[in-house]
PDB file of N, CA and C in Angstrom:
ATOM      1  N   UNK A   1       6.997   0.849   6.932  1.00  0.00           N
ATOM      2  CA  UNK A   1       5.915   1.458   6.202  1.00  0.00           C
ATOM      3  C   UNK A   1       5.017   2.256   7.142  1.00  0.00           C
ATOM      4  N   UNK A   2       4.905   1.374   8.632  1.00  0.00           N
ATOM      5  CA  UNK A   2       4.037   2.665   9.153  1.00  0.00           C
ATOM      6  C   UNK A   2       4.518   3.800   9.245  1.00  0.00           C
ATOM      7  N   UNK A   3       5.823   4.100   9.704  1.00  0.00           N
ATOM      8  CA  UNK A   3       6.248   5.699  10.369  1.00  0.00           C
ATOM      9  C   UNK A   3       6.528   6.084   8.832  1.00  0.00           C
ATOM     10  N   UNK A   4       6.807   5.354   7.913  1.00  0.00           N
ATOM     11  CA  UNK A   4       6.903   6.752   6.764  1.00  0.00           C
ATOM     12  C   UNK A   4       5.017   7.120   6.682  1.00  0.00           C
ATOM     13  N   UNK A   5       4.208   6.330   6.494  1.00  0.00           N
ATOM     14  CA  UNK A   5       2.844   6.585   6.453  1.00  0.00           C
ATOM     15  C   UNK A   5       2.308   7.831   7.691  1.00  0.00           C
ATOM     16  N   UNK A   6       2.649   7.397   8.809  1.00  0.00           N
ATOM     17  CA  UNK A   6       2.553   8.485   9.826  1.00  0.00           C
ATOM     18  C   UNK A   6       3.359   9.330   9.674  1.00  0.00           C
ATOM     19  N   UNK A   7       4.432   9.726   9.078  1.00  0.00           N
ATOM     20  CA  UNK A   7       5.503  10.772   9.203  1.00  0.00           C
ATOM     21  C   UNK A   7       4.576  12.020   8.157  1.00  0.00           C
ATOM     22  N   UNK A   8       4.379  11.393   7.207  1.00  0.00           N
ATOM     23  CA  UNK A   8       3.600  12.284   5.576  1.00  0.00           C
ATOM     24  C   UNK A   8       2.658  12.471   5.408  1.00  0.00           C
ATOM     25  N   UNK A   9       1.113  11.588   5.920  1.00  0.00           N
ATOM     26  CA  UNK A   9      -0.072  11.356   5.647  1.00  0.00           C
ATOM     27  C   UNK A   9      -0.703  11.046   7.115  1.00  0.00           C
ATOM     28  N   UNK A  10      -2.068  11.387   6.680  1.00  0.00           N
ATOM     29  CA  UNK A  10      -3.260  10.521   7.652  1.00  0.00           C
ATOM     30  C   UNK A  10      -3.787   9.365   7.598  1.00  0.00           C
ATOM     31  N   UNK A  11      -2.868   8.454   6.464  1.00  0.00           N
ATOM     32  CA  UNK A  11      -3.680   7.082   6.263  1.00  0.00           C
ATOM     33  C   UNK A  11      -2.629   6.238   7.744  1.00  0.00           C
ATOM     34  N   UNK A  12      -3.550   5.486   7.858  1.00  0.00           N
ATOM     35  CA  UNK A  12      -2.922   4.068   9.108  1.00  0.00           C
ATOM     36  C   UNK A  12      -3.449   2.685   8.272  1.00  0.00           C
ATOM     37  N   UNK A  13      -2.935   1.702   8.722  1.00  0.00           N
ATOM     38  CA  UNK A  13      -2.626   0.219   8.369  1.00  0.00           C
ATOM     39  C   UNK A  13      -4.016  -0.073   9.130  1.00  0.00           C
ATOM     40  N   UNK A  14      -4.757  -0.532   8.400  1.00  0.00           N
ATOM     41  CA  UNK A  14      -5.972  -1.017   9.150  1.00  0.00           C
ATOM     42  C   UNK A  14      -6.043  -2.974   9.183  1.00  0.00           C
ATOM     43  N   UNK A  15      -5.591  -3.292   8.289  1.00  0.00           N
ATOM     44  CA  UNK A  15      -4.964  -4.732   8.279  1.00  0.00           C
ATOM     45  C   UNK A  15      -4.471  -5.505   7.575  1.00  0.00           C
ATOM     46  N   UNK A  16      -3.355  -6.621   8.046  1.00  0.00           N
ATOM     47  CA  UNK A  16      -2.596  -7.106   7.411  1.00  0.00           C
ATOM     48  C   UNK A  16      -2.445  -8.684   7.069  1.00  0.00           C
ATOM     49  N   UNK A  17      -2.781  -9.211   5.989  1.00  0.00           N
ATOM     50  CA  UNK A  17      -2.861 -10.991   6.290  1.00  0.00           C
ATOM     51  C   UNK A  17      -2.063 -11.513   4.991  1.00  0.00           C
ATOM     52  N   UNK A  18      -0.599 -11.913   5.311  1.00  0.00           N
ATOM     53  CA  UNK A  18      -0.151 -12.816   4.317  1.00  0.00           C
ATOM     54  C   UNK A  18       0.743 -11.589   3.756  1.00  0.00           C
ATOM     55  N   UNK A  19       0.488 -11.438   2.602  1.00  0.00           N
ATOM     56  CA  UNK A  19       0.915 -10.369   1.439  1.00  0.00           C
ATOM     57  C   UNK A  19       0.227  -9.078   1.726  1.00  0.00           C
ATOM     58  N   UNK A  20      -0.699  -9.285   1.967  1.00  0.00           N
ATOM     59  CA  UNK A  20      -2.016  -8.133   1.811  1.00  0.00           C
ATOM     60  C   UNK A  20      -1.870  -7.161   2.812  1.00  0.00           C
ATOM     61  N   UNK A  21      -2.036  -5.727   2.635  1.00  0.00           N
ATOM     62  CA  UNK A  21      -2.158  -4.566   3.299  1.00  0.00           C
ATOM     63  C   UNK A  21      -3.528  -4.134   3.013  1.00  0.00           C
ATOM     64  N   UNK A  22      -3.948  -3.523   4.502  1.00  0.00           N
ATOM     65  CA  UNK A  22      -4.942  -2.806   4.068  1.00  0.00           C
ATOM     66  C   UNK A  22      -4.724  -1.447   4.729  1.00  0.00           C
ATOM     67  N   UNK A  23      -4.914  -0.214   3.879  1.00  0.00           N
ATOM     68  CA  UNK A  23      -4.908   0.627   4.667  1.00  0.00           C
ATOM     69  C   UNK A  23      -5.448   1.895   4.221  1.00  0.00           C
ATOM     70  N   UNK A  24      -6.166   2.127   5.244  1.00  0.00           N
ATOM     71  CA  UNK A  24      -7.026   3.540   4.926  1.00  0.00           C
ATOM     72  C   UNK A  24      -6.531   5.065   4.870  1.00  0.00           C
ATOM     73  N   UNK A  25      -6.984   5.422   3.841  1.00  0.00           N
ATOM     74  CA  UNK A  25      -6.816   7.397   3.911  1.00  0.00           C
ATOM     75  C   UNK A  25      -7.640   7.781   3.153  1.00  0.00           C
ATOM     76  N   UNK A  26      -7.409   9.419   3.473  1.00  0.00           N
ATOM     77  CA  UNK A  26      -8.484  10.128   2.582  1.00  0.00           C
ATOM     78  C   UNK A  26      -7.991  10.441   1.307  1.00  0.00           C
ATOM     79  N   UNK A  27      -9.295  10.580   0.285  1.00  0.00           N
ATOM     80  CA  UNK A  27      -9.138  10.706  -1.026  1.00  0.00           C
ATOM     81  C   UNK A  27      -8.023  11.882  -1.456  1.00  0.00           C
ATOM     82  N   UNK A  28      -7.670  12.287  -1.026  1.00  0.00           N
ATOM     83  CA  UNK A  28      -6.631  13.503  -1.481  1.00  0.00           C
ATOM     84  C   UNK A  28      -5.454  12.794  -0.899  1.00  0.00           C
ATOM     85  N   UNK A  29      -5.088  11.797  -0.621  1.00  0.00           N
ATOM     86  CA  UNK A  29      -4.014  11.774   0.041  1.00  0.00           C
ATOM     87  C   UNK A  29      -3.610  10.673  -0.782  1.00  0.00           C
ATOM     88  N   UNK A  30      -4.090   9.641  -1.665  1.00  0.00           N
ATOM     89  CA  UNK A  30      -4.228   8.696  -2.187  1.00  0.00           C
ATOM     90  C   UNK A  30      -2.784   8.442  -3.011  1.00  0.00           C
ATOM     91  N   UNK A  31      -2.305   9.221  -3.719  1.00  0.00           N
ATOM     92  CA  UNK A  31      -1.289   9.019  -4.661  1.00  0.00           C
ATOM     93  C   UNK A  31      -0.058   8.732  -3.640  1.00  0.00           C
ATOM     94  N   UNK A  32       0.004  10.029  -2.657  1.00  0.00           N
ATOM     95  CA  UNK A  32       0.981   9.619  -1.718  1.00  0.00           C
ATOM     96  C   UNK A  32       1.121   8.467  -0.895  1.00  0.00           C
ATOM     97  N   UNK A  33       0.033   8.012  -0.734  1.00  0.00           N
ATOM     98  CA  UNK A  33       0.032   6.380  -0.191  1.00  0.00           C
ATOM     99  C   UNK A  33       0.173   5.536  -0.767  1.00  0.00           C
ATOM    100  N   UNK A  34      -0.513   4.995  -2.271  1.00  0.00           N
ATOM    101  CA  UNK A  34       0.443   4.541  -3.035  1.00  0.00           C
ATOM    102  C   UNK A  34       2.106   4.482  -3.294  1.00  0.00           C
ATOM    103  N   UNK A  35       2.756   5.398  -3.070  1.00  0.00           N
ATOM    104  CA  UNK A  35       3.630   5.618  -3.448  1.00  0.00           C
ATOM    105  C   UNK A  35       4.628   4.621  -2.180  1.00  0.00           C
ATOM    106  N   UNK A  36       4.219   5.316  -0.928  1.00  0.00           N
ATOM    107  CA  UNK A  36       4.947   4.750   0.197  1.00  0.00           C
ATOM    108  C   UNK A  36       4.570   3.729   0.724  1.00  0.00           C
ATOM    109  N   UNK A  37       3.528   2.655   0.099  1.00  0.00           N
ATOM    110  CA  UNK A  37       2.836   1.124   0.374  1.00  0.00           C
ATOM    111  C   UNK A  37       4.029   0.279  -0.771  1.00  0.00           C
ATOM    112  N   UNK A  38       4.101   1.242  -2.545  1.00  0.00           N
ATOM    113  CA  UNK A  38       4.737   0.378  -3.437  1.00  0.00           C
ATOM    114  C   UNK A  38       6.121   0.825  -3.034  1.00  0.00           C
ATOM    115  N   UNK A  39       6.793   1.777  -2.688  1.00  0.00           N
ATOM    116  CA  UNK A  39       7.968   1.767  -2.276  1.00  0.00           C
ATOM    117  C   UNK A  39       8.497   0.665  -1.269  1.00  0.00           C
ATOM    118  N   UNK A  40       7.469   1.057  -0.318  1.00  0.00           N
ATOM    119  CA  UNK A  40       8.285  -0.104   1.071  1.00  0.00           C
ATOM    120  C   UNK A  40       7.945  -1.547   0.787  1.00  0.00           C
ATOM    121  N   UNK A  41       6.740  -2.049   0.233  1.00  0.00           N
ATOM    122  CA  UNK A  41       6.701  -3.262   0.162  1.00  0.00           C
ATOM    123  C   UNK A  41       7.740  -3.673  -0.817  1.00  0.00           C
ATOM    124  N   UNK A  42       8.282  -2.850  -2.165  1.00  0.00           N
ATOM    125  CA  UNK A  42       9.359  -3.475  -2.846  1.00  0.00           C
ATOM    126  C   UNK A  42      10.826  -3.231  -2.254  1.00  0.00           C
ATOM    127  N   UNK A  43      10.848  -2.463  -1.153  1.00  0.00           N
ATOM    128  CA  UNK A  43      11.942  -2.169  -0.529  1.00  0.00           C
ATOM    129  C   UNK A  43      12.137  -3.730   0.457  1.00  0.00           C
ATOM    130  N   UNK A  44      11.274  -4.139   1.407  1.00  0.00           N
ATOM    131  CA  UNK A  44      11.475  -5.224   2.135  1.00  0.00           C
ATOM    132  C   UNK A  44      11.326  -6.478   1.326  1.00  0.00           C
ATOM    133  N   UNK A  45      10.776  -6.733   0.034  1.00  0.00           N
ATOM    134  CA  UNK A  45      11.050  -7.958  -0.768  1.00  0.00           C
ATOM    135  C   UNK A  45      12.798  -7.870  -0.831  1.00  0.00           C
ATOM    136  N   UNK A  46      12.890  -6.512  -1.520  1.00  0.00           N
ATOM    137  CA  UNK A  46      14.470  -7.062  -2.335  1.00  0.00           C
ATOM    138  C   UNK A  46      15.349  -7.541  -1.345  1.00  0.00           C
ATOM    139  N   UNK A  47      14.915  -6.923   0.162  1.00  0.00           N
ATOM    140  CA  UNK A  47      16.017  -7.075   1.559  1.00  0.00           C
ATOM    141  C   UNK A  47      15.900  -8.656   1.369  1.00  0.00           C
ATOM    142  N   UNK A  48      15.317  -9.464   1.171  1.00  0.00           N
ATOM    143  CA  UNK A  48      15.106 -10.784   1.220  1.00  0.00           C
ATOM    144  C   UNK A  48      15.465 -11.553   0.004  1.00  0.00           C
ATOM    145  N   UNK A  49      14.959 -11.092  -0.754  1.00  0.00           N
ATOM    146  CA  UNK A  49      14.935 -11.962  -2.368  1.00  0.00           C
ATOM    147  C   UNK A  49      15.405 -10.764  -3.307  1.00  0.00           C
ATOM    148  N   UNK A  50      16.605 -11.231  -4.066  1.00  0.00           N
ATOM    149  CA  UNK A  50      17.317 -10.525  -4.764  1.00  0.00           C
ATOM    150  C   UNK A  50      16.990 -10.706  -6.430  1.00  0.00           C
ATOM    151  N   UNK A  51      17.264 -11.871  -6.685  1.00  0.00           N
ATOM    152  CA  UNK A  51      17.406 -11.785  -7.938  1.00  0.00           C
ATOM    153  C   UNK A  51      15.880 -11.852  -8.827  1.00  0.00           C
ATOM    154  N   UNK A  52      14.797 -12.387  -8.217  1.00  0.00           N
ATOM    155  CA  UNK A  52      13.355 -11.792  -8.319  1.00  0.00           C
ATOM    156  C   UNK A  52      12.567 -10.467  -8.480  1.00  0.00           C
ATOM    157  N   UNK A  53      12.036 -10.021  -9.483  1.00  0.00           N
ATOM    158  CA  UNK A  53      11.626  -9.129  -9.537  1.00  0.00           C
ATOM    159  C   UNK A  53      10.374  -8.906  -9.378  1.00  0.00           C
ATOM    160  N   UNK A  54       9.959  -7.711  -7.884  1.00  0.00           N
ATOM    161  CA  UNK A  54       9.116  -7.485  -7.315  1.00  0.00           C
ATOM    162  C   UNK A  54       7.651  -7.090  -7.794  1.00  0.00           C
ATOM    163  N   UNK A  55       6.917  -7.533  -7.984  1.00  0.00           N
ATOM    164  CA  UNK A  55       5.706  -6.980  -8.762  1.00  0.00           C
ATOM    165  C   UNK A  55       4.512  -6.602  -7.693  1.00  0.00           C
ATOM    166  N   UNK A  56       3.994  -5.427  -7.572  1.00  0.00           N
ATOM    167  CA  UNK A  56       3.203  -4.833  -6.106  1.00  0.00           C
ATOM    168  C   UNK A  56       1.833  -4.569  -6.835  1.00  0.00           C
ATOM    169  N   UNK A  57       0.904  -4.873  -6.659  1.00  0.00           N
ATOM    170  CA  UNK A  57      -0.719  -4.941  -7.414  1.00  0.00           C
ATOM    171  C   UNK A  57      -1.255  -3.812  -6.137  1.00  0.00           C
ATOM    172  N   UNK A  58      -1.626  -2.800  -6.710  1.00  0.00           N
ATOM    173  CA  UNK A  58      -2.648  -1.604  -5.691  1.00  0.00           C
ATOM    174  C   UNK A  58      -3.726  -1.587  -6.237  1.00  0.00           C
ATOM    175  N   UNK A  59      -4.857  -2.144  -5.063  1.00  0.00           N
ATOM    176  CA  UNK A  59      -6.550  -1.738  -5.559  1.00  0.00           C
ATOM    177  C   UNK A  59      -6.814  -0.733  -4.710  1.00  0.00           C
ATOM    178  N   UNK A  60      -7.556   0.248  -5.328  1.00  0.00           N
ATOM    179  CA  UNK A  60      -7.950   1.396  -4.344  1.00  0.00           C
ATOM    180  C   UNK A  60      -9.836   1.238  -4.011  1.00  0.00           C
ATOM    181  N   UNK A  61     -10.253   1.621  -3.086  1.00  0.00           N
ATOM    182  CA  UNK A  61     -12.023   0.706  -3.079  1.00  0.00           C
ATOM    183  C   UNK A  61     -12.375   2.485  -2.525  1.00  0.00           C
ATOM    184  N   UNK A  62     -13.677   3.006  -2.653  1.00  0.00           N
ATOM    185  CA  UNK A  62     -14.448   2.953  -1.578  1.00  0.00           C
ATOM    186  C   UNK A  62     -14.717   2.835  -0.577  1.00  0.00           C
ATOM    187  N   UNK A  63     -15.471   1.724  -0.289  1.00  0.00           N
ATOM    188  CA  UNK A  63     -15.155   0.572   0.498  1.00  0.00           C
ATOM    189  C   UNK A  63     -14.841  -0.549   0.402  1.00  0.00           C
ATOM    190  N   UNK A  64     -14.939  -1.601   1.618  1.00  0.00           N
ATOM    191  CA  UNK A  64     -14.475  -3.045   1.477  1.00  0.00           C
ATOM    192  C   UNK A  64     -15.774  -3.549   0.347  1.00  0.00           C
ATOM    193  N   UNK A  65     -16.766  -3.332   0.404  1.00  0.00           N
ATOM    194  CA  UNK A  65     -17.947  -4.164  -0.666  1.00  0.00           C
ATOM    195  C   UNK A  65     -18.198  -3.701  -2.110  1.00  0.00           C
ATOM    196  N   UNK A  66     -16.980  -2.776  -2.234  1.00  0.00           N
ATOM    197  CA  UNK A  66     -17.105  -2.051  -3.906  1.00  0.00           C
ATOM    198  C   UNK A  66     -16.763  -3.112  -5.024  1.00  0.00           C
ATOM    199  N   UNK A  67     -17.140  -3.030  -5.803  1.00  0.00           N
ATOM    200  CA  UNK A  67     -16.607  -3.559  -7.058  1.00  0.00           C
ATOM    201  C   UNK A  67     -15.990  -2.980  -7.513  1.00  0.00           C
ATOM    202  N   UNK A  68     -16.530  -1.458  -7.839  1.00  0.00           N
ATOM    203  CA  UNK A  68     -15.401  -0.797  -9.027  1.00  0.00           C
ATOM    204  C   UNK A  68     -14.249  -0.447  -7.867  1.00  0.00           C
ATOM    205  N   UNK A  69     -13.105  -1.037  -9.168  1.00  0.00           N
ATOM    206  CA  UNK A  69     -11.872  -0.758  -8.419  1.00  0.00           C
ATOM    207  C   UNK A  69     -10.851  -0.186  -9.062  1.00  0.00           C
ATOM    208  N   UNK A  70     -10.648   0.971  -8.654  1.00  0.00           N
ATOM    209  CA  UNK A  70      -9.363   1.732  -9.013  1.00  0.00           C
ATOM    210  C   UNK A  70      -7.926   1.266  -8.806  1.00  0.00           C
ATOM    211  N   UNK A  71      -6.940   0.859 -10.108  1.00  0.00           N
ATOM    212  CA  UNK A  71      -5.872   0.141 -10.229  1.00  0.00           C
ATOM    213  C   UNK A  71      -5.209   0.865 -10.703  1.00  0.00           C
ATOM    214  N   UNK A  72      -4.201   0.748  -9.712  1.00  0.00           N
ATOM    215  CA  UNK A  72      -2.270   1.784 -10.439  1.00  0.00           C
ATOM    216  C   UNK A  72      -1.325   1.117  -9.862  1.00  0.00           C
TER     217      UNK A  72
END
């Protein structure tokens, strides 16, 4: 996930605990990061767990202390 993120965009992995990604970019770049966070994270589940189907939850913030949260 990083080098496709660095290959396409300006967002970087700012941190990671458990399940959870965090990672920053700018507002115009947003859809495309989505795209290559829900791609690769369901790409490295299935490498592992097959017959489970992958379900990937994206909150988009502001910042870290926002409430309103943008979900796709």
């Amino acid at each position: 996930m990083r080098e496709r993120l660095q290959q396409s965009t300006s967002a970087f992995i700012n941190l990671t605990v458990h399940d959870e990604i965090l990672v920053e970019t700018p507002i115009q770049e947003i859809d495309n990061v989505i795209y290559i966070v829900r791609y690769s994270m369901i790409e490295a589940f299935n490498s592992i767990i097959t017959n489970v189907p992958a379900v990937i939850d994206i909150k988009v913030l502001n910042s870290w202390d926002e409430n309103d949260v943008y979900i796709k």
